[in-house]
Each structure stands twice: as C-alpha cells, then as structure tokens.
PDB file of N, CA and C in Angstrom:
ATOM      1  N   UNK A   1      20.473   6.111  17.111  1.00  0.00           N
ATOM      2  CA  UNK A   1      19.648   6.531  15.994  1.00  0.00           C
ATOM      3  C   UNK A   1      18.174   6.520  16.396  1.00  0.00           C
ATOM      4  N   UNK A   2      17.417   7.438  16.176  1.00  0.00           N
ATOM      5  CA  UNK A   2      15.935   7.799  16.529  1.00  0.00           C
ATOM      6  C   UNK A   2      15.462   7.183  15.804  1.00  0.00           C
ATOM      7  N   UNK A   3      14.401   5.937  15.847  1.00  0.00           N
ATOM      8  CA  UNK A   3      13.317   5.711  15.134  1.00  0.00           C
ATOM      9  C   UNK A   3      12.063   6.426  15.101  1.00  0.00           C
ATOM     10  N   UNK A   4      12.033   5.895  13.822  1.00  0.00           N
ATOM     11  CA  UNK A   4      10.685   6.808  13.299  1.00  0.00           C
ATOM     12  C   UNK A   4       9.631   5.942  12.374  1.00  0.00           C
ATOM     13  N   UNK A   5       8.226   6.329  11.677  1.00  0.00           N
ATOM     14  CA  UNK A   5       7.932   5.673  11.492  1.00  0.00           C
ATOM     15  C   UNK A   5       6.583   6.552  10.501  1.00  0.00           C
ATOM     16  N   UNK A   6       6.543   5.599   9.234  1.00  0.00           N
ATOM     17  CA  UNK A   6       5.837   6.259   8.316  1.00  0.00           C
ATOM     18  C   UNK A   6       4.639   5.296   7.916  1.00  0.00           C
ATOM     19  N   UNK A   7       3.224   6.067   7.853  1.00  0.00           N
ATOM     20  CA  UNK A   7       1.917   5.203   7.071  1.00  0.00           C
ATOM     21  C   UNK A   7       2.093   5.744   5.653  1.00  0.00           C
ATOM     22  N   UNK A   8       2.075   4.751   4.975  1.00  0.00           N
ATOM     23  CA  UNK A   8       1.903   5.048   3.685  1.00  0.00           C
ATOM     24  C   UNK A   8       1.306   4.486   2.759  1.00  0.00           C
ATOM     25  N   UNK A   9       0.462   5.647   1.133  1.00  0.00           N
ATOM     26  CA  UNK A   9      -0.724   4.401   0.579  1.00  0.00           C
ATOM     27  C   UNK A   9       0.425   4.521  -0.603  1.00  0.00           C
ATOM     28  N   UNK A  10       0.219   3.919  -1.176  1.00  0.00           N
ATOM     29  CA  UNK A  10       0.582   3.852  -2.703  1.00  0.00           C
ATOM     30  C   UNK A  10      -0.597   3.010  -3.449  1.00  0.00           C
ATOM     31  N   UNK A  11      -1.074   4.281  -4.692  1.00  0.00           N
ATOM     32  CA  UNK A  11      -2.006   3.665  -5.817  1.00  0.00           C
ATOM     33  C   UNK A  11      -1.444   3.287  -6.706  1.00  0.00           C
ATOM     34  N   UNK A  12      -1.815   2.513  -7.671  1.00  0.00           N
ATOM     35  CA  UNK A  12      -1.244   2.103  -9.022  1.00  0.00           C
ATOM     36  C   UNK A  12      -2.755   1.319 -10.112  1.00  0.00           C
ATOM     37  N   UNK A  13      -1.810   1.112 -11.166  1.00  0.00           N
ATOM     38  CA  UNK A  13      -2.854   0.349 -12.114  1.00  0.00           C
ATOM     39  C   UNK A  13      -2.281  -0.876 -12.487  1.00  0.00           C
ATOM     40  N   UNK A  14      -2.802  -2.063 -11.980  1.00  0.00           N
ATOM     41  CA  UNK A  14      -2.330  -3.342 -12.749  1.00  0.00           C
ATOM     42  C   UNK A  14      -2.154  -3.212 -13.692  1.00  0.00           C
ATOM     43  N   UNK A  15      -0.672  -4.228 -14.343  1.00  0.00           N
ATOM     44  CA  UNK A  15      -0.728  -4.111 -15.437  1.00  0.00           C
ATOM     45  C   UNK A  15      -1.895  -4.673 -16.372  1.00  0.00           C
ATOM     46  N   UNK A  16      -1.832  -4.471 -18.050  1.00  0.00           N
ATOM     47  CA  UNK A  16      -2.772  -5.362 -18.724  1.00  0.00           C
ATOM     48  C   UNK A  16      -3.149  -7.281 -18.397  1.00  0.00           C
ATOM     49  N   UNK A  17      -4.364  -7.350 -17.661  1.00  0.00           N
ATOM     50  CA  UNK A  17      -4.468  -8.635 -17.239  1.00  0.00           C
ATOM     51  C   UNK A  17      -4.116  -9.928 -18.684  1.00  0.00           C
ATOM     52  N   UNK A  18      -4.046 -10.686 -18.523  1.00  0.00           N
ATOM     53  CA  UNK A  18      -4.351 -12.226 -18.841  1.00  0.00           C
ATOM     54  C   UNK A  18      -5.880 -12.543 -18.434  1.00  0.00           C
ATOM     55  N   UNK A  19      -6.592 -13.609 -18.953  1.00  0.00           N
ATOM     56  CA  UNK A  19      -7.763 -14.930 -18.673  1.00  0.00           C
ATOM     57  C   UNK A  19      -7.084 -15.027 -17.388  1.00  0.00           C
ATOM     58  N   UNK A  20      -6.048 -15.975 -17.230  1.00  0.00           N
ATOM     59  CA  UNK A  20      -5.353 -16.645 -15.837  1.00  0.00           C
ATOM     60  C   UNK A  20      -5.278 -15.320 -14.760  1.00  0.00           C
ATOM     61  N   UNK A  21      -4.988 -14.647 -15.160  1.00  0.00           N
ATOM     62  CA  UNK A  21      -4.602 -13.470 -14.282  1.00  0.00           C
ATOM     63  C   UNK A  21      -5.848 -12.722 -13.376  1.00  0.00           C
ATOM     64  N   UNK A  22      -6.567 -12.669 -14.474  1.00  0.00           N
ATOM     65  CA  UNK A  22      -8.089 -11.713 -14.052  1.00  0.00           C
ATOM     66  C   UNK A  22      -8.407 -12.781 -13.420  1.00  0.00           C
ATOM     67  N   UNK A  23      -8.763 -14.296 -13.653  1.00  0.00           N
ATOM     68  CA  UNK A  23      -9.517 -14.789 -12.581  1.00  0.00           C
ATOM     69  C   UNK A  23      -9.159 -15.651 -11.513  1.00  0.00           C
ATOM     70  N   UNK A  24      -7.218 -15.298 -10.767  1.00  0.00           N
ATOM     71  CA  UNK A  24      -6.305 -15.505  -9.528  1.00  0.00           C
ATOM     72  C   UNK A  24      -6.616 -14.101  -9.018  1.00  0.00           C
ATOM     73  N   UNK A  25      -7.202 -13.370  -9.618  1.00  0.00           N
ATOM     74  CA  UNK A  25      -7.184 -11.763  -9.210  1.00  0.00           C
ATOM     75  C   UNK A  25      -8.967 -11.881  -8.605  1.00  0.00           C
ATOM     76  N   UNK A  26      -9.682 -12.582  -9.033  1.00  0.00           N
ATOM     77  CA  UNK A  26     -11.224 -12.588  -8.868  1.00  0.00           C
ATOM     78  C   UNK A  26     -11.109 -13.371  -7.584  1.00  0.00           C
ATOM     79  N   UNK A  27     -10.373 -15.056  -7.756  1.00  0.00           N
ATOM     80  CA  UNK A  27     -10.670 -15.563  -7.046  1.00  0.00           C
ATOM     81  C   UNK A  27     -10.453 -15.372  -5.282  1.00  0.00           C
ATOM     82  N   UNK A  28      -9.263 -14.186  -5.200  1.00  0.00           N
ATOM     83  CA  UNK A  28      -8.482 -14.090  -4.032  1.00  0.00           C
ATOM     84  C   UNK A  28      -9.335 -12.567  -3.695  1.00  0.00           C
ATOM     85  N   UNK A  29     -10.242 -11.993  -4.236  1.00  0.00           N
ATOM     86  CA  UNK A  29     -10.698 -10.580  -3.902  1.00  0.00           C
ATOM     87  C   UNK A  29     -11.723 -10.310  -2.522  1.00  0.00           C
ATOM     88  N   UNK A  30     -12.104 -10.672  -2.565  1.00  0.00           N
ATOM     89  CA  UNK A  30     -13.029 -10.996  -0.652  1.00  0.00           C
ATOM     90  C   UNK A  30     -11.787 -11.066   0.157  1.00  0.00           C
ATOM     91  N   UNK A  31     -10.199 -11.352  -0.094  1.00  0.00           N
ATOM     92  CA  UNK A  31      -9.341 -11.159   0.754  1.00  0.00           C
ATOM     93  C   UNK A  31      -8.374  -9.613   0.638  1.00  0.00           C
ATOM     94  N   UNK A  32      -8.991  -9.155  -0.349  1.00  0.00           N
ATOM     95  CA  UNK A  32      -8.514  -8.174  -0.519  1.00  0.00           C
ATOM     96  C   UNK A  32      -9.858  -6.637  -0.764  1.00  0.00           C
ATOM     97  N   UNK A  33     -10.754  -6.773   0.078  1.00  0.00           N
ATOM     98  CA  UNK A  33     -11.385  -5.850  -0.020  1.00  0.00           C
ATOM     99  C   UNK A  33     -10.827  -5.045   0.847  1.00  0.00           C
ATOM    100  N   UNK A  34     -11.793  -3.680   0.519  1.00  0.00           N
ATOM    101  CA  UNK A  34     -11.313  -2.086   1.442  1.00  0.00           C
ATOM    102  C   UNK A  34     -11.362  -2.400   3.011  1.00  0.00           C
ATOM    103  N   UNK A  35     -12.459  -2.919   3.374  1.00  0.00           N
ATOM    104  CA  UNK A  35     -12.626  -3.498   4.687  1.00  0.00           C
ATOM    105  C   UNK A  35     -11.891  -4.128   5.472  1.00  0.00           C
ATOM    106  N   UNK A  36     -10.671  -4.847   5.014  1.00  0.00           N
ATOM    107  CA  UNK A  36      -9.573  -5.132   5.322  1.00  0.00           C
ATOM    108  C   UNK A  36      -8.365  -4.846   5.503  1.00  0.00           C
ATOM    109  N   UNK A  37      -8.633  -3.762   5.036  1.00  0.00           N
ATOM    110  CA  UNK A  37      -7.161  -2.736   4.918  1.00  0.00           C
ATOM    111  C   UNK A  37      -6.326  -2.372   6.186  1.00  0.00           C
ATOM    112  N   UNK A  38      -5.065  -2.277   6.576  1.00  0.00           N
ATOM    113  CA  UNK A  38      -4.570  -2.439   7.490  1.00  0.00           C
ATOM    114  C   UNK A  38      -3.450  -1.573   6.991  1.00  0.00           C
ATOM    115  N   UNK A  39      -2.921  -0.955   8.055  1.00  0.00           N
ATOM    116  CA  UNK A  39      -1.658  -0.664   8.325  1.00  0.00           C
ATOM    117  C   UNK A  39      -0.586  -1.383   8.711  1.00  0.00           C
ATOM    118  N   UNK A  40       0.073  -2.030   8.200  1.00  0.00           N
ATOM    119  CA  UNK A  40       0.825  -2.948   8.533  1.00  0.00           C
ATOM    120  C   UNK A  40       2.981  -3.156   7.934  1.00  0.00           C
ATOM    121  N   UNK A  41       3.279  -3.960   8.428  1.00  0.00           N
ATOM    122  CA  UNK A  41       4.730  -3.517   8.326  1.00  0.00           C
ATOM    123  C   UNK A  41       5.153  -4.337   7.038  1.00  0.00           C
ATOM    124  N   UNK A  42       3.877  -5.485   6.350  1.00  0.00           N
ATOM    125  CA  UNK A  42       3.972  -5.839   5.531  1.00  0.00           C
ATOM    126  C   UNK A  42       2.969  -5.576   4.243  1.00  0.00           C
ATOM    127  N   UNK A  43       2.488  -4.526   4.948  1.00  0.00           N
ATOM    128  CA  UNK A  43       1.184  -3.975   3.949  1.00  0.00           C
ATOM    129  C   UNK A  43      -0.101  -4.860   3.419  1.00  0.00           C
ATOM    130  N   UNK A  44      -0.993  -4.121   3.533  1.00  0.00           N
ATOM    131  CA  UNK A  44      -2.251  -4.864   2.457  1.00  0.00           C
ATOM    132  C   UNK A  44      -2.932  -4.324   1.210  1.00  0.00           C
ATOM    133  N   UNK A  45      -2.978  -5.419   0.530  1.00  0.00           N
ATOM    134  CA  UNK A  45      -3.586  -4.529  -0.767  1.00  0.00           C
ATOM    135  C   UNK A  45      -4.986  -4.662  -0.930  1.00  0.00           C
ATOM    136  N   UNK A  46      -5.718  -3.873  -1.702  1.00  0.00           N
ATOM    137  CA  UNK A  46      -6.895  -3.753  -1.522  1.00  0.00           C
ATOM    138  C   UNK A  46      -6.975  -3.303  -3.092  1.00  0.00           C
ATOM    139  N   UNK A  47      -8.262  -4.236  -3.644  1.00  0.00           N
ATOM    140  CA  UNK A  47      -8.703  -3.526  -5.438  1.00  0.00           C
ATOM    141  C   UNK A  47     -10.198  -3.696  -4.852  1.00  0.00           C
ATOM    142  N   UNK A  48     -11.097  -3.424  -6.252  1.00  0.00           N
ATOM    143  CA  UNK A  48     -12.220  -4.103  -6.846  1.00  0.00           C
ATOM    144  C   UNK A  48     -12.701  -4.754  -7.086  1.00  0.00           C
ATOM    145  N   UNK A  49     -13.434  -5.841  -7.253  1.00  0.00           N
ATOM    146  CA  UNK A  49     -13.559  -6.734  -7.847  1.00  0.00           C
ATOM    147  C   UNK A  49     -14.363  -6.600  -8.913  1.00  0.00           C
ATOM    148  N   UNK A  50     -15.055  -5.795  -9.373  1.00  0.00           N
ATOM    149  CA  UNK A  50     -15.733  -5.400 -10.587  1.00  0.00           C
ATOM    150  C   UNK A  50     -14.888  -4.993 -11.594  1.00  0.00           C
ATOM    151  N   UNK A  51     -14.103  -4.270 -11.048  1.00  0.00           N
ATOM    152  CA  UNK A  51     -13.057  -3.024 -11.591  1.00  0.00           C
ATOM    153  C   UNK A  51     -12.101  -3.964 -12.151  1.00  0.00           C
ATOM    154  N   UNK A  52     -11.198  -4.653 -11.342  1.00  0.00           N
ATOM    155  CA  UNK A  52     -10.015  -5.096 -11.523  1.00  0.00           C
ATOM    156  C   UNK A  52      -8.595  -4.340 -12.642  1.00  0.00           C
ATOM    157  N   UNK A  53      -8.889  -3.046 -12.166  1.00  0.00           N
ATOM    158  CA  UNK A  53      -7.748  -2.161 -12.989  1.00  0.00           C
ATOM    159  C   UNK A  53      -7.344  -1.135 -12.135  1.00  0.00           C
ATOM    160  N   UNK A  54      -7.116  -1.172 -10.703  1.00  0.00           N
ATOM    161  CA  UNK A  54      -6.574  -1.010 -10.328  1.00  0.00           C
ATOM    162  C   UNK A  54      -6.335  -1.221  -8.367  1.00  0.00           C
ATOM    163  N   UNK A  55      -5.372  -1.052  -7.889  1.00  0.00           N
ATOM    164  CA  UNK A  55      -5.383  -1.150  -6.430  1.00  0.00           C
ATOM    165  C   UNK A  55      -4.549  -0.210  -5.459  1.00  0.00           C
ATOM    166  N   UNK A  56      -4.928  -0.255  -4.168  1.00  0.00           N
ATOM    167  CA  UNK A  56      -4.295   0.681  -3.499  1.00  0.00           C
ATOM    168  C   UNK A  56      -3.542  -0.540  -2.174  1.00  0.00           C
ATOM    169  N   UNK A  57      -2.652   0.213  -1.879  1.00  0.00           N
ATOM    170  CA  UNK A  57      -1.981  -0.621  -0.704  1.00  0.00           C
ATOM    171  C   UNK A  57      -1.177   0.632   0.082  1.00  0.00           C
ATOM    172  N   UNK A  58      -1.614  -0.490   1.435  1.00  0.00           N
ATOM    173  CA  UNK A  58      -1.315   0.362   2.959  1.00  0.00           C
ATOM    174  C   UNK A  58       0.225   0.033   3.664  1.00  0.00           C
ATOM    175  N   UNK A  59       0.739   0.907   4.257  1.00  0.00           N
ATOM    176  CA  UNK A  59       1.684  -0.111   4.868  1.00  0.00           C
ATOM    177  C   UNK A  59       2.343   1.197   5.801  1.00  0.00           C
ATOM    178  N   UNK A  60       3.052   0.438   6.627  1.00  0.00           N
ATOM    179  CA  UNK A  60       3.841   1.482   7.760  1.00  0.00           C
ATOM    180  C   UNK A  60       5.229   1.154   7.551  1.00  0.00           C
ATOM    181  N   UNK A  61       6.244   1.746   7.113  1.00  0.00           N
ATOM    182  CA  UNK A  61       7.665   1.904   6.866  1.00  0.00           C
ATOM    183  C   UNK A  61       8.584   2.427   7.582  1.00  0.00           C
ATOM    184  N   UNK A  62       9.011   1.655   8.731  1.00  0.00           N
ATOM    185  CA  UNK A  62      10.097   2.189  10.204  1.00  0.00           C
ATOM    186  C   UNK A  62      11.723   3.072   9.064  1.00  0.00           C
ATOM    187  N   UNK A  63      11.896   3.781   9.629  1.00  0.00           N
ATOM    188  CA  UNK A  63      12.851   4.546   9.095  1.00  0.00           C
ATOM    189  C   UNK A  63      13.586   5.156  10.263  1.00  0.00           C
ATOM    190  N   UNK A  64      14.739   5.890  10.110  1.00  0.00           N
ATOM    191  CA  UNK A  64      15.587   6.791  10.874  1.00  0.00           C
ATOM    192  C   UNK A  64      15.499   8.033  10.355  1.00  0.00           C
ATOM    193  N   UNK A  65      15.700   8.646  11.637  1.00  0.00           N
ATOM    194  CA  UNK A  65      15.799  10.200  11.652  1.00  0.00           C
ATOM    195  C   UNK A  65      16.241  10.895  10.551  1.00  0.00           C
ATOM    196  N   UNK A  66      17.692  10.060   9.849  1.00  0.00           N
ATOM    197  CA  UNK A  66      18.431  10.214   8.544  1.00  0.00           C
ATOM    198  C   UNK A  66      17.461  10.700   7.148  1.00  0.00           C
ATOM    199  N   UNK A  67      16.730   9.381   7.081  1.00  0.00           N
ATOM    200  CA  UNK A  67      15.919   8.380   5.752  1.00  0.00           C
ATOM    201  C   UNK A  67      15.018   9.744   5.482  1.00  0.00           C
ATOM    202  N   UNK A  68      15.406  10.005   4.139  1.00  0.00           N
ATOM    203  CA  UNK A  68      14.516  11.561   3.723  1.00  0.00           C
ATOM    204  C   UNK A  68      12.742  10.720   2.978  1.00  0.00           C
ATOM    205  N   UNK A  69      11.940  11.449   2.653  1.00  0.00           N
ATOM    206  CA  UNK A  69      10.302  10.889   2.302  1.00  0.00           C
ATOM    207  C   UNK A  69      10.448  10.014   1.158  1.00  0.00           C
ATOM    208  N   UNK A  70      11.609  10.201   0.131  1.00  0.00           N
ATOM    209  CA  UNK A  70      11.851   9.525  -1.168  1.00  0.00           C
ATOM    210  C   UNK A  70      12.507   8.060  -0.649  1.00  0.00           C
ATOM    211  N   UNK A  71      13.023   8.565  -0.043  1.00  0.00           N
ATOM    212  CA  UNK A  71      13.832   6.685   0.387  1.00  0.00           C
ATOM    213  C   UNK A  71      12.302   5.760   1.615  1.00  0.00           C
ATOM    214  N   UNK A  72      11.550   6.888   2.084  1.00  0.00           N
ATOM    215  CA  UNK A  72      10.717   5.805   2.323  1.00  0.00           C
ATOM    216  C   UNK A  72       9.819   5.265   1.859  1.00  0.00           C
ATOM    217  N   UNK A  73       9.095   6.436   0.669  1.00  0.00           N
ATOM    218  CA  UNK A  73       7.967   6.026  -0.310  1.00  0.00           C
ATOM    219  C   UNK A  73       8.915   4.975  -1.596  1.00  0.00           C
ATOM    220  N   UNK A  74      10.080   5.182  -2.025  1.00  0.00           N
ATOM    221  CA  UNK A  74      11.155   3.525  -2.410  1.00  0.00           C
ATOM    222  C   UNK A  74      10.650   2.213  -1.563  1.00  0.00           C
ATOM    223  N   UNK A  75      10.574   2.360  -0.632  1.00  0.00           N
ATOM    224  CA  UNK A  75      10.877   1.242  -0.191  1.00  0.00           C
ATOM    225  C   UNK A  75       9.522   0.695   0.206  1.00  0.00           C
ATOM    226  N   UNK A  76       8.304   1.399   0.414  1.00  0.00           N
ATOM    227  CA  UNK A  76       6.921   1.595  -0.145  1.00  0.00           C
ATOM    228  C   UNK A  76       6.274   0.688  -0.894  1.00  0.00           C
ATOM    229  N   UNK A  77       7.167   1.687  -2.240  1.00  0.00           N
ATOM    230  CA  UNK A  77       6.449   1.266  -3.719  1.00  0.00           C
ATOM    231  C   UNK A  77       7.312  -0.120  -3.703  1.00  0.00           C
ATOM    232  N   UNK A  78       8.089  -0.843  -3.290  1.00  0.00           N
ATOM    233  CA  UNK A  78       8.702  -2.008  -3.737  1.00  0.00           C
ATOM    234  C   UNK A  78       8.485  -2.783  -3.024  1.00  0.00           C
ATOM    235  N   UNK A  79       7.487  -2.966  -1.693  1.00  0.00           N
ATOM    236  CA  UNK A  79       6.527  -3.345  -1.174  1.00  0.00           C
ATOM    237  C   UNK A  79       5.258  -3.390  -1.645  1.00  0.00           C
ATOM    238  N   UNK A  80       5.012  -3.101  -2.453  1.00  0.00           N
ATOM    239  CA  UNK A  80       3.407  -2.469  -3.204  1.00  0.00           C
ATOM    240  C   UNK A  80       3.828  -3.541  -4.441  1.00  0.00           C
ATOM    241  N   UNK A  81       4.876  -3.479  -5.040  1.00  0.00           N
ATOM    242  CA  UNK A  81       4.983  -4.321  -6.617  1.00  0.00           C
ATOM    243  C   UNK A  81       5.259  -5.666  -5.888  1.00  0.00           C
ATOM    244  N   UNK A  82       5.784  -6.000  -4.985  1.00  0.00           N
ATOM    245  CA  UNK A  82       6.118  -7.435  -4.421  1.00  0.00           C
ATOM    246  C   UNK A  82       5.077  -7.744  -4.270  1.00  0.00           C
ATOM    247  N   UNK A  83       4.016  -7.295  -3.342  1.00  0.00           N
ATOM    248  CA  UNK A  83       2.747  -7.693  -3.180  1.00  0.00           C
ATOM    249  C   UNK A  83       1.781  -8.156  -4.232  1.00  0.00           C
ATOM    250  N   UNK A  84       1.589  -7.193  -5.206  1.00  0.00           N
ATOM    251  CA  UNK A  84       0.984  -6.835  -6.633  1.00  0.00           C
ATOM    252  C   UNK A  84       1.600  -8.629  -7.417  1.00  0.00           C
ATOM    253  N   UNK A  85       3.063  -8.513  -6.974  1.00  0.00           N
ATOM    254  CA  UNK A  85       3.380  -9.661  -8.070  1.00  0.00           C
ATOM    255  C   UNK A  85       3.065 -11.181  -7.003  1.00  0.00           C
ATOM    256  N   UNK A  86       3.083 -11.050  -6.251  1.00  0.00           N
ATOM    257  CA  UNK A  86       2.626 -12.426  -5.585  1.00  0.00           C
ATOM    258  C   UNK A  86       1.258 -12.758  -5.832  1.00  0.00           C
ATOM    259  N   UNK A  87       0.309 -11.803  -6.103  1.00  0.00           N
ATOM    260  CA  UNK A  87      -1.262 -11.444  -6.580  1.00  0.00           C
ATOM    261  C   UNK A  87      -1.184 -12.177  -7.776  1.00  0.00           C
ATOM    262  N   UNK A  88      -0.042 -12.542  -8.464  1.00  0.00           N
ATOM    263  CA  UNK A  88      -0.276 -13.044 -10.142  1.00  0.00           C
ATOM    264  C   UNK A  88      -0.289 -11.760 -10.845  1.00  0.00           C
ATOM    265  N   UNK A  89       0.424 -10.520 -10.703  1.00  0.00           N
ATOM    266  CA  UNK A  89      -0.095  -9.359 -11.260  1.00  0.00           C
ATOM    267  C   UNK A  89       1.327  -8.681 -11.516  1.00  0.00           C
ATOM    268  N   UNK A  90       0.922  -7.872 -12.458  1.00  0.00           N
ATOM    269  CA  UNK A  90       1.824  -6.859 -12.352  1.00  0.00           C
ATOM    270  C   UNK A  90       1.687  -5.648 -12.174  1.00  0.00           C
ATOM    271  N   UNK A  91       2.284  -4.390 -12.267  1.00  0.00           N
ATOM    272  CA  UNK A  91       1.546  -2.733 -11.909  1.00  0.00           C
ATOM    273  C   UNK A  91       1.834  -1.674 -13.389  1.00  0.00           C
ATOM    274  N   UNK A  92       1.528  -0.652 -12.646  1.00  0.00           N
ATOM    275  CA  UNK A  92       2.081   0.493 -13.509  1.00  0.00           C
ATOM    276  C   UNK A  92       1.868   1.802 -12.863  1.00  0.00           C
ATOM    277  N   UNK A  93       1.707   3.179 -13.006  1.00  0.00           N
ATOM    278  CA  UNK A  93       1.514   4.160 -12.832  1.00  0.00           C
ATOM    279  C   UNK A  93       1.624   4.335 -11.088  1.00  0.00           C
ATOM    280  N   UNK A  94       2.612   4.131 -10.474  1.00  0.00           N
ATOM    281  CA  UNK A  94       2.377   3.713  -8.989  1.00  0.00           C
ATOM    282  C   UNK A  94       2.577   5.311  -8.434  1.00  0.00           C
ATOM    283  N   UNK A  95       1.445   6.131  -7.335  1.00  0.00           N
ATOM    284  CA  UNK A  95       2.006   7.489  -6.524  1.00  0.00           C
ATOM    285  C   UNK A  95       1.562   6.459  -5.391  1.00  0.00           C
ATOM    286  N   UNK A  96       2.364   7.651  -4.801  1.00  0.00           N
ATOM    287  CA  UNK A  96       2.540   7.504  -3.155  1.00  0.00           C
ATOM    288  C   UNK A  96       2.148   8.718  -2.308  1.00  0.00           C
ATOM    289  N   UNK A  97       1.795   8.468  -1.340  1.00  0.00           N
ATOM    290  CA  UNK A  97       1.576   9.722   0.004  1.00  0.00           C
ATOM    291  C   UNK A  97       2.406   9.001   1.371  1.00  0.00           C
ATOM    292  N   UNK A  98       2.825   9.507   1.900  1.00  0.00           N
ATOM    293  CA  UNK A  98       3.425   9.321   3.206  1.00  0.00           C
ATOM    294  C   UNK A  98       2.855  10.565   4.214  1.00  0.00           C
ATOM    295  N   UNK A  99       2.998   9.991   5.559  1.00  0.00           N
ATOM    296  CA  UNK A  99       2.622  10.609   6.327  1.00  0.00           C
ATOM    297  C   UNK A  99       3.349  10.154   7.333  1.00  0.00           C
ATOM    298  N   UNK A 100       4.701  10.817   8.240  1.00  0.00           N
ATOM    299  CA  UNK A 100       5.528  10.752   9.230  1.00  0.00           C
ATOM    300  C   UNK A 100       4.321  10.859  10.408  1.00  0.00           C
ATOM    301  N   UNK A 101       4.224   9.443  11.330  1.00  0.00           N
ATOM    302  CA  UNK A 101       3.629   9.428  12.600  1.00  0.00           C
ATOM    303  C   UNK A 101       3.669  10.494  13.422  1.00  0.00           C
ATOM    304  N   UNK A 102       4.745  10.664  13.443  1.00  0.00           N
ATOM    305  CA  UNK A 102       5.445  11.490  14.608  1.00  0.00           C
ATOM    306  C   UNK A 102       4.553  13.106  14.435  1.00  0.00           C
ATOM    307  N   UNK A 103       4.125  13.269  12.910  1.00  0.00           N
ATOM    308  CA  UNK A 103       3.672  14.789  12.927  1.00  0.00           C
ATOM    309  C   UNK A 103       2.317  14.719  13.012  1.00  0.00           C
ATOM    310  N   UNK A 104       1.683  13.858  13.130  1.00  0.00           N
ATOM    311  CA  UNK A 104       0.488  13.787  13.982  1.00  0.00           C
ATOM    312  C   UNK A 104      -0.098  14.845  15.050  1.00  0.00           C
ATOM    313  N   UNK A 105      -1.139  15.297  14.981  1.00  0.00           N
ATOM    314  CA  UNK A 105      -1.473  15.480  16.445  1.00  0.00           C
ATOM    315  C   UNK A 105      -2.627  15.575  16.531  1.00  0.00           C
ATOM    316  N   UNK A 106      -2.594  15.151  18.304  1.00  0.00           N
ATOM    317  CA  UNK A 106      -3.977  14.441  18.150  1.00  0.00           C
ATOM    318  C   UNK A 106      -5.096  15.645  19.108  1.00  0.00           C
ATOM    319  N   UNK A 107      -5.927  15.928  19.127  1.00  0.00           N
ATOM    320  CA  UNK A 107      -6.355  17.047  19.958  1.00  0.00           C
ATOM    321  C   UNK A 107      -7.405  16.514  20.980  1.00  0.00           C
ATOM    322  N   UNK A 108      -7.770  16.932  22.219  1.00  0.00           N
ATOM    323  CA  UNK A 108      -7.901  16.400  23.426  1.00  0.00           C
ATOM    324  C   UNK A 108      -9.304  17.187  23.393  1.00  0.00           C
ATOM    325  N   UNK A 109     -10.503  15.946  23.433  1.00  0.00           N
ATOM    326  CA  UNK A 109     -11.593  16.911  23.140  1.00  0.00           C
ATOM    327  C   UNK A 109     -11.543  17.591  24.658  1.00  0.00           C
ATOM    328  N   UNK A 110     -12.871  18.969  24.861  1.00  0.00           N
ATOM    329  CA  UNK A 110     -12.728  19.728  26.086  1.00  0.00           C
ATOM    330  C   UNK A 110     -14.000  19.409  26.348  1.00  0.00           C
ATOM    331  N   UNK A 111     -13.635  19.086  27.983  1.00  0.00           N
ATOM    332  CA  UNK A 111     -15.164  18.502  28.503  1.00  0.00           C
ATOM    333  C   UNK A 111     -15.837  19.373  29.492  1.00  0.00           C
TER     334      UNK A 111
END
C-alpha cells in the first residue's frame, strides 16, 4: 500500500464560552499563537486572544492511496475537536482544506 500524506487546516468557532472557559482559554493563549503553528501529525491550534471566538488548526494526516479527501478531512476535523476539547472548549461550524503533498510542485529557480 502507497503512503501518502495530507496538510490540512480546519477553521471553526468555539462553542459559546463559560467565565471558567474564557479564562483556561486566556490563560494557555501565548501557547497557542499563529507563530507557533506547525504542521504536525498531532496538530496545533492556534486562536486570538482578544477574539476568543474562534480558531484554526494545522495538522498532516498519513493516508493510503485508497483513503478518498472526505475520510481524510474526518479524521482532521476529529483531531481539531479533540484538541479544541482538551483546550476546555468546545467547537462549531468546523471547514476544512486539504492539500495532498504529493501534488505539490516545487519549481527550480533558473540561474
């Protein structure tokens, strides 16, 4: 089986905060700024801290040749709400973009 391998963001909107909520969400935000954002196999999330209504999260999703864009942006977004809920949070309105590595290309500047 060919591996393969997908970057993907998924946005969403926290759900309606709590007192407790908004400020486990304040206190942990310097670990979750844009600047930190990563591609990763366990993803990172990234909000506002002014804002706190909504966030985006990164992540890379290994798949097979098989696995069509819906079964990998699934498995994505349920990476994105796990995250979201370990945050003290919950979501809502979640899209996704994927982008298969493999269709990349990279162009060779000419010297």
């Amino acid at each position: 089986m060919t591996r393969k391998a997908y970057q993907v963001i998924v946005r969403g909107k926290f759900a309606p905060l709590n007192d407790e909520q908004r400020a486990a969400l304040l206190a942990q935000a310097d670990e979750h700024d844009v600047f930190r954002a990563r591609f990763t196999e366990e993803g990172t999330v990234t909000y506002e801290r002014s804002l706190l209504s909504s966030f985006t999260f990164r992540c890379v999703v290994p798949a097979t040749e098989e696995d069509k864009e819906e079964v990998v942006i699934g498995r994505a977004e349920a990476l994105a709400a796990a995250a979201v809920r370990e945050l003290g949070a919950e979501h809502r309105d979640l899209t996704s973009v994927s982008t298969d590595l493999d269709s990349i290309k990279v162009r060779q500047r000419g010297r």
